[in-house]
N, C-alpha and C. Protein backbone atom coordinates (compact mmCIF):
# COMPACT_ATOMS: atom_id res chain seq x y z
N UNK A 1 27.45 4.64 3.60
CA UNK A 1 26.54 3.97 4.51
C UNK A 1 25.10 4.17 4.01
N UNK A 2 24.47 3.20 3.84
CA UNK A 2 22.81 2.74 3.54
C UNK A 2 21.88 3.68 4.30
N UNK A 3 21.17 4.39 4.22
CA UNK A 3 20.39 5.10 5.01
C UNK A 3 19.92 4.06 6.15
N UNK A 4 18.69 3.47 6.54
CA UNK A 4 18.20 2.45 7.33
C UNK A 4 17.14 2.71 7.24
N UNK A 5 16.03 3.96 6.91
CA UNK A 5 15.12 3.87 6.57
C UNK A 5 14.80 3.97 5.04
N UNK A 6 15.93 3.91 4.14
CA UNK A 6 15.67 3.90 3.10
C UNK A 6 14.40 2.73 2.50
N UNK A 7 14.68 1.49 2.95
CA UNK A 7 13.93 0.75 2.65
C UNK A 7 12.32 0.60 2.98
N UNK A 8 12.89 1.00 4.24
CA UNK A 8 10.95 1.68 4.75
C UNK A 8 10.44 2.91 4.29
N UNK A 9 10.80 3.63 3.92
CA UNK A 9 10.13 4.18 2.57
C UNK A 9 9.75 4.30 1.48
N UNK A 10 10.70 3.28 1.17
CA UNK A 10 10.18 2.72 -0.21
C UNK A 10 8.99 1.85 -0.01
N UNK A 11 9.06 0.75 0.93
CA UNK A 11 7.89 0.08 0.70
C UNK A 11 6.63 0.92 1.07
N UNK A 12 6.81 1.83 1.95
CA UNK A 12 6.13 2.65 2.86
C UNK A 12 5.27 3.28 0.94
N UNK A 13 5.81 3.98 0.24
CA UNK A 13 5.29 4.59 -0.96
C UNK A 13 4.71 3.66 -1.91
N UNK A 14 5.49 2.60 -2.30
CA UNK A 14 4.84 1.34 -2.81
C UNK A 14 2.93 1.02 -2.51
N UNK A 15 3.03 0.63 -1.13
CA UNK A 15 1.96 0.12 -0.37
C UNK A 15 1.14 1.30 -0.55
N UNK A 16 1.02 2.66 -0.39
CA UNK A 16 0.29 3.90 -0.77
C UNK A 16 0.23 4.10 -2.78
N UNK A 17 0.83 3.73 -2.93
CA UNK A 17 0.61 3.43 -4.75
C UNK A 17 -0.59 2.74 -5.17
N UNK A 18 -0.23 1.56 -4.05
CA UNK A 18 -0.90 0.47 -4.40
C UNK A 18 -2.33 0.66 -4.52
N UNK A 19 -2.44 1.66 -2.88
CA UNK A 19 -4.20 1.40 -2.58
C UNK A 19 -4.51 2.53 -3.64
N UNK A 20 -4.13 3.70 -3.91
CA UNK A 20 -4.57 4.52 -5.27
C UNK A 20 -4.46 3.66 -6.63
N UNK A 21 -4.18 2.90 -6.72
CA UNK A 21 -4.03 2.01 -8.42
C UNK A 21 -5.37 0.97 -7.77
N UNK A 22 -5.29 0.81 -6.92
CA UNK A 22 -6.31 -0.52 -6.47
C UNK A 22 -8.27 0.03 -6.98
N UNK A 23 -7.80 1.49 -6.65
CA UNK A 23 -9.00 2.45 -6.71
C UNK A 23 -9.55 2.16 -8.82
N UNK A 24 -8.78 2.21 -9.46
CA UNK A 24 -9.04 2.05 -10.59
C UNK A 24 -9.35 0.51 -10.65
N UNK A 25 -8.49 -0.45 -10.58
CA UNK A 25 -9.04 -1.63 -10.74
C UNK A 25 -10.59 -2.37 -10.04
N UNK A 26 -10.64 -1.41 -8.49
CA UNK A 26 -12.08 -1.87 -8.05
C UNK A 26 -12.93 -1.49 -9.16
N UNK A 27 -12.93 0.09 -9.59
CA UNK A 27 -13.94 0.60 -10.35
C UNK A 27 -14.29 -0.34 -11.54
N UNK A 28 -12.63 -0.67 -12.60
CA UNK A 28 -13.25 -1.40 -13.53
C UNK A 28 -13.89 -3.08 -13.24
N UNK A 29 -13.42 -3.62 -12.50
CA UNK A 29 -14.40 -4.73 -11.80
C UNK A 29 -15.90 -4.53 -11.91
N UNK A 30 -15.54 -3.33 -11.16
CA UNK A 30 -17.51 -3.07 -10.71
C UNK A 30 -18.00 -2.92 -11.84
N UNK A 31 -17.68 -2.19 -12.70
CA UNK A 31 -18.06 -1.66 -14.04
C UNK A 31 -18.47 -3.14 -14.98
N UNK A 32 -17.97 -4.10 -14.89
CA UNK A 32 -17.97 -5.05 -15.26
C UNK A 32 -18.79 -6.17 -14.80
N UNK A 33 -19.55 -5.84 -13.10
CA UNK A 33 -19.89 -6.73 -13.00
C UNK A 33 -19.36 -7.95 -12.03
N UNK A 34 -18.03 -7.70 -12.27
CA UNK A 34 -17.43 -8.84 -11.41
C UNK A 34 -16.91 -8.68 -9.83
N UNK A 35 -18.47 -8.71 -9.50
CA UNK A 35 -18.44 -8.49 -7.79
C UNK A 35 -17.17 -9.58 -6.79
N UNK A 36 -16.89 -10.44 -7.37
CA UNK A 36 -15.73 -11.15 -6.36
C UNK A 36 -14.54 -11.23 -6.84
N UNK A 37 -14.02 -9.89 -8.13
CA UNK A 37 -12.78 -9.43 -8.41
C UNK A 37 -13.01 -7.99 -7.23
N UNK A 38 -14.09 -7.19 -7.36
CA UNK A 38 -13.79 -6.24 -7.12
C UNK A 38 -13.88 -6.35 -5.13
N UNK A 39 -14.30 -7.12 -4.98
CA UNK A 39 -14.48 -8.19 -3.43
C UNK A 39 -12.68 -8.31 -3.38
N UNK A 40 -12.02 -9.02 -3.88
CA UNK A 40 -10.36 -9.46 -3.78
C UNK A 40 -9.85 -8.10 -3.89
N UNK A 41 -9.95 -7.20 -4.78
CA UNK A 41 -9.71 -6.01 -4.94
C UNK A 41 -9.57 -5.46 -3.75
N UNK A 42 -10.56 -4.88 -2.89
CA UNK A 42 -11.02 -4.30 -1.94
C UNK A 42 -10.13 -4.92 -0.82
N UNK A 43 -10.28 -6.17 -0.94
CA UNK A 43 -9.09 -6.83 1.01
C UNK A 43 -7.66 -6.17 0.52
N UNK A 44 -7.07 -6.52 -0.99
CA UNK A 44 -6.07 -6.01 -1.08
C UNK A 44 -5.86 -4.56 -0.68
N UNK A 45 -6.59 -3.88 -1.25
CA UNK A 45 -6.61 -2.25 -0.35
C UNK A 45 -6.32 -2.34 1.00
N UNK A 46 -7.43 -2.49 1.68
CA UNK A 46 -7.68 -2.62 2.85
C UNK A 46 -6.23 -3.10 3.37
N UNK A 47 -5.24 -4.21 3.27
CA UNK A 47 -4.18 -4.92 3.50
C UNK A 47 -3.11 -3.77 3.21
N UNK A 48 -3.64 -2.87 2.30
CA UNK A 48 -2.09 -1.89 2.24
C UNK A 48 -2.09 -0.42 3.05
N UNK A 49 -3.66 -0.66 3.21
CA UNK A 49 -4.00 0.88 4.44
C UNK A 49 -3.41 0.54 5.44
N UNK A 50 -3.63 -0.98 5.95
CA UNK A 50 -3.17 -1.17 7.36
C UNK A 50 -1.51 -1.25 7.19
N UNK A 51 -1.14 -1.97 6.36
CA UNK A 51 0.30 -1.78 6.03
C UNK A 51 1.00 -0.02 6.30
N UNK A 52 0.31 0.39 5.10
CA UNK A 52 0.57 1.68 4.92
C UNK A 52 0.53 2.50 6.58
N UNK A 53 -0.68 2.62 7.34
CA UNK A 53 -0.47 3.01 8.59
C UNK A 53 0.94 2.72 9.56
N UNK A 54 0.75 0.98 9.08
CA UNK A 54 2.20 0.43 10.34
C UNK A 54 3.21 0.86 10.07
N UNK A 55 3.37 1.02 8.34
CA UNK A 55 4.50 1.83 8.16
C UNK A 55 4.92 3.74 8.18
N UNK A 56 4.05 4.13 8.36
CA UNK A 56 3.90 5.06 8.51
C UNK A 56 4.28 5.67 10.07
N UNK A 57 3.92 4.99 10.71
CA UNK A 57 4.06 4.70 12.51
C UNK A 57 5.52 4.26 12.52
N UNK A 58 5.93 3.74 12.02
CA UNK A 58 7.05 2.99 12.40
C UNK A 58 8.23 4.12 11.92
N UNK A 59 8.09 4.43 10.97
CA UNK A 59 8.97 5.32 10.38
C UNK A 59 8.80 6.80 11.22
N UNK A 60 7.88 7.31 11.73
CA UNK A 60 7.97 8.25 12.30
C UNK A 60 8.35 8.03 13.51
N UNK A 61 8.70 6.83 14.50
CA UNK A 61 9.26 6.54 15.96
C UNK A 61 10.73 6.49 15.41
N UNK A 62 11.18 6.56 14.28
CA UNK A 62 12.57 6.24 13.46
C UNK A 62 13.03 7.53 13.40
N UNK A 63 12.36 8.44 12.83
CA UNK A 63 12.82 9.64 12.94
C UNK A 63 12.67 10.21 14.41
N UNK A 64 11.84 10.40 15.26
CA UNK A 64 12.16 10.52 16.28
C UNK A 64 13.10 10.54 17.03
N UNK A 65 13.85 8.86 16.82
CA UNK A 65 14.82 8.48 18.04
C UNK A 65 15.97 9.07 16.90
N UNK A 66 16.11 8.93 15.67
CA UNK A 66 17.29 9.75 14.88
C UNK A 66 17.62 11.12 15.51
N UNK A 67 16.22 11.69 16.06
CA UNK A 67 16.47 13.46 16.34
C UNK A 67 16.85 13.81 17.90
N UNK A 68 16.82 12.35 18.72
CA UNK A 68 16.96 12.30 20.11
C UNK A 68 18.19 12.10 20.12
């Protein structure tokens, strides 16, 4: 049997990858100059914090009701 949160952890780690790798690509943008890469850059972050939170939330009401 499949765990059930297997998959929400994975994306859950993914989406937290993401915004640390995102951190290098803003920098070299900026470094470069190219204020509306490092502008697209930045929403993408931003899009995986909030991700990253919901999943983070979600998975811990998961374990919860697992331990109830």
């Amino acid at each position: 049997m499949k765990d059930q949160n297997y998959d929400l952890i994975h994306v859950l780690q993914m989406s937290l990858k993401h915004i640390w790798k995102l951190d290098t690509y803003i920098a070299d943008a900026d470094e470069r100059g190219d204020t509306e890469l490092a502008t697209w850059f930045r929403k993408m972050q931003e899009n995986n914090r909030k991700a990253g939170e919901q999943g983070k939330k979600m998975l811990l009401a998961r374990l919860q009701e697992d331990m109830s």
